[in-house]
Protein backbone atom coordinates (compact mmCIF):
# COMPACT_ATOMS: atom_id res chain seq x y z
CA UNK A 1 -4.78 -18.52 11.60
CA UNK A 2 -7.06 -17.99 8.77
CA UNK A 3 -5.78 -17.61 4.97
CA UNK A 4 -8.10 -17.37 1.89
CA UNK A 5 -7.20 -16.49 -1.71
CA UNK A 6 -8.92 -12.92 -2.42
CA UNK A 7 -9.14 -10.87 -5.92
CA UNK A 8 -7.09 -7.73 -5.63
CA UNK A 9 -7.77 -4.08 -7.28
CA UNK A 10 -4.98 -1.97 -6.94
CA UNK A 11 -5.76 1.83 -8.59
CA UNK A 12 -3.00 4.49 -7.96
CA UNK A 13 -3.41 8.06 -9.33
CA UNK A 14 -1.05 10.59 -9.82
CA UNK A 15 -0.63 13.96 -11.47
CA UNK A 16 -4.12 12.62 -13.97
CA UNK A 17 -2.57 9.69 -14.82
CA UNK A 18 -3.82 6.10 -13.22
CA UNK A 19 -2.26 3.02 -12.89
CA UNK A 20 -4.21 -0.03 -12.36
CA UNK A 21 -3.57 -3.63 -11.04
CA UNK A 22 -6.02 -6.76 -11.08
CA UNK A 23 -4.52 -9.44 -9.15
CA UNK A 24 -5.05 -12.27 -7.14
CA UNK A 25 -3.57 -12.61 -3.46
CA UNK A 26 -3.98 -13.58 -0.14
CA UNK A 27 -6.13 -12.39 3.16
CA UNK A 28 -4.15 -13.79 6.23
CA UNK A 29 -5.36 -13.14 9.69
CA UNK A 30 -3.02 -13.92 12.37
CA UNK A 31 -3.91 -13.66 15.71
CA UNK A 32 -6.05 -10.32 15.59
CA UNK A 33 -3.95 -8.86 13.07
CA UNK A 34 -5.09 -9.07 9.17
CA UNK A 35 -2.79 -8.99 5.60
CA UNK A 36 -2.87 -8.90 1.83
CA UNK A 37 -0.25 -10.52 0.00
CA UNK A 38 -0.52 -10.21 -3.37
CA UNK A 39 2.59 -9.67 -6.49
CA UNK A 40 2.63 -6.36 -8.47
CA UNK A 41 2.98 -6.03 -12.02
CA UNK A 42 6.96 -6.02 -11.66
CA UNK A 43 6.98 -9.54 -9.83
CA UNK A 44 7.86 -7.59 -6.33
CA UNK A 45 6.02 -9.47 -3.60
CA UNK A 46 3.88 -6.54 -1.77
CA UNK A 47 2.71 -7.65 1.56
CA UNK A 48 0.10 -4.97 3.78
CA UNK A 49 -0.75 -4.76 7.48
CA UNK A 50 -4.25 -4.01 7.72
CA UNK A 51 -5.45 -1.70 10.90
CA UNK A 52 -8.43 0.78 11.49
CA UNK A 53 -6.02 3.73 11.82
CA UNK A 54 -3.16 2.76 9.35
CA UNK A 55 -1.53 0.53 6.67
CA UNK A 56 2.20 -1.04 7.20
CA UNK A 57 3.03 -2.20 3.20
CA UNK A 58 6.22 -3.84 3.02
CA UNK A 59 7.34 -4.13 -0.69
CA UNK A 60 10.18 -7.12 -0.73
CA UNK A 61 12.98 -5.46 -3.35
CA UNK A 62 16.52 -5.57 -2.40
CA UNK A 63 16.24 -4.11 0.22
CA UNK A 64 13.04 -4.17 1.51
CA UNK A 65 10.66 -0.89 1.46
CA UNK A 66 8.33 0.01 4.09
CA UNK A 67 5.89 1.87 3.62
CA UNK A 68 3.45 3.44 6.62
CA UNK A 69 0.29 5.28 5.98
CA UNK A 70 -1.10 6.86 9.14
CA UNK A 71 -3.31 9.83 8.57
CA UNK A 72 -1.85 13.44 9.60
CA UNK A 73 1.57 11.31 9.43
CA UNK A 74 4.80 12.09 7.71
CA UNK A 75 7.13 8.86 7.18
CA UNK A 76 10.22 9.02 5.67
CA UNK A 77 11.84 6.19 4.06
CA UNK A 78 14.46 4.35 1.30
CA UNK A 79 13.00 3.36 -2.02
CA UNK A 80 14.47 0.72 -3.54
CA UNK A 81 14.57 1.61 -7.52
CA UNK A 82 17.09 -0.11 -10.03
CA UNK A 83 19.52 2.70 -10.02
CA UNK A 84 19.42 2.75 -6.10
CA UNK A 85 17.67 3.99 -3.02
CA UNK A 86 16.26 7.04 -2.95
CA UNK A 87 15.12 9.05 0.51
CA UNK A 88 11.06 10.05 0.50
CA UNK A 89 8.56 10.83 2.83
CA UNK A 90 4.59 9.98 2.46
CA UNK A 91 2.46 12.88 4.38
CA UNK A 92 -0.99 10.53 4.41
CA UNK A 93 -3.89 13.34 3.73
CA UNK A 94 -6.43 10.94 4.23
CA UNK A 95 -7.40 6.94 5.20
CA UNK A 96 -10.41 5.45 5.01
CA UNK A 97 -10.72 1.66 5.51
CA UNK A 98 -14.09 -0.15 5.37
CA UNK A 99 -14.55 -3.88 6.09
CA UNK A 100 -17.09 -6.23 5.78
CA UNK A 101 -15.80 -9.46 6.79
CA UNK A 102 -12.96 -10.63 3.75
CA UNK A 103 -13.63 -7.54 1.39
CA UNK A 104 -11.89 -4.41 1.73
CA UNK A 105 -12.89 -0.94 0.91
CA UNK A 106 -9.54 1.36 1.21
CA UNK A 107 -8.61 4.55 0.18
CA UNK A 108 -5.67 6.58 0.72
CA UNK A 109 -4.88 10.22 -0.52
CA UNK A 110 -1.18 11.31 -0.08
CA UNK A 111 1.90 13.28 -0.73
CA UNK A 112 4.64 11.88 -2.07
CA UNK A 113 7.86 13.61 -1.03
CA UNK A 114 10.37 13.40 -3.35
CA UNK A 115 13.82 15.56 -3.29
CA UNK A 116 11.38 18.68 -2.01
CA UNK A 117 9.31 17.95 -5.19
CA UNK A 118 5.52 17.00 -3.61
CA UNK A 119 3.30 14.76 -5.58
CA UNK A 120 -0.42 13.88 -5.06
CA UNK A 121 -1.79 10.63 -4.63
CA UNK A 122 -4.35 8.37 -4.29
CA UNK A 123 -4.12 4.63 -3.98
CA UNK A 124 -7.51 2.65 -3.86
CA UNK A 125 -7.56 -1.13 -3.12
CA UNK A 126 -10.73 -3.53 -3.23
CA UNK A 127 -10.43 -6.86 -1.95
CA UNK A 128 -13.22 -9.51 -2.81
């Protein structure tokens, strides 16, 4: 197992407005499998699954969300929110990972899916 402390950009856009995070984290690879861990700007512990064809992100509220981007993909889920769960669905447009050894290049465009209301998204995260 190999674990190294990385510097994490997080940029999500929505609707013209962005929302940026510059954090620290960790890169864990675990067998042949490879993670971020890193903590969002509301203290929730966000942990990601790192493959050529998707991203598993698993954000620890009570209860747990997961999260799967697979392009051409609809997954529905529960988000956790402090008023209660609420059913979505992400329909991933587009996903683009690029890797050179620790850093990450990744981009994903999206719909959100939100009681038949359908945002755009993008979510952008560099690891260094």
């Amino acid at each position: 197992m190999v674990e190294r402390a990385v510097k994490i950009e997080v940029k999500g856009t929505s609707d013209g407005q962005t929302i940026e995070l510059k954090t620290t984290g960790k890169y864990i690879k675990k067998n042949e499998s490879e993670y971020l861990e890193y903590l969002d700007d509301d203290n929730v512990r966000n942990y990601m699954k790192i493959e050529k064809d998707s991203i598993y992100l698993t954000k620890y509220t009570n209860p747990p969300t997961n999260m799967i981007f697979k392009e051409k993909e609809k997954h529905e889920f529960k988000y956790q929110t402090p008023c209660g769960s609420m059913d979505m669905s992400i329909l991933t447009k587009e996903l683009k990972v690029n890797q050179q050894g620790y850093d990450y290049d990744i981009c994903i465009r999206y719909d959100m899916i939100v009681s038949e209301e359908i945002m755009e998204k993008e979510l952008t995260i560099l690891v260094r």
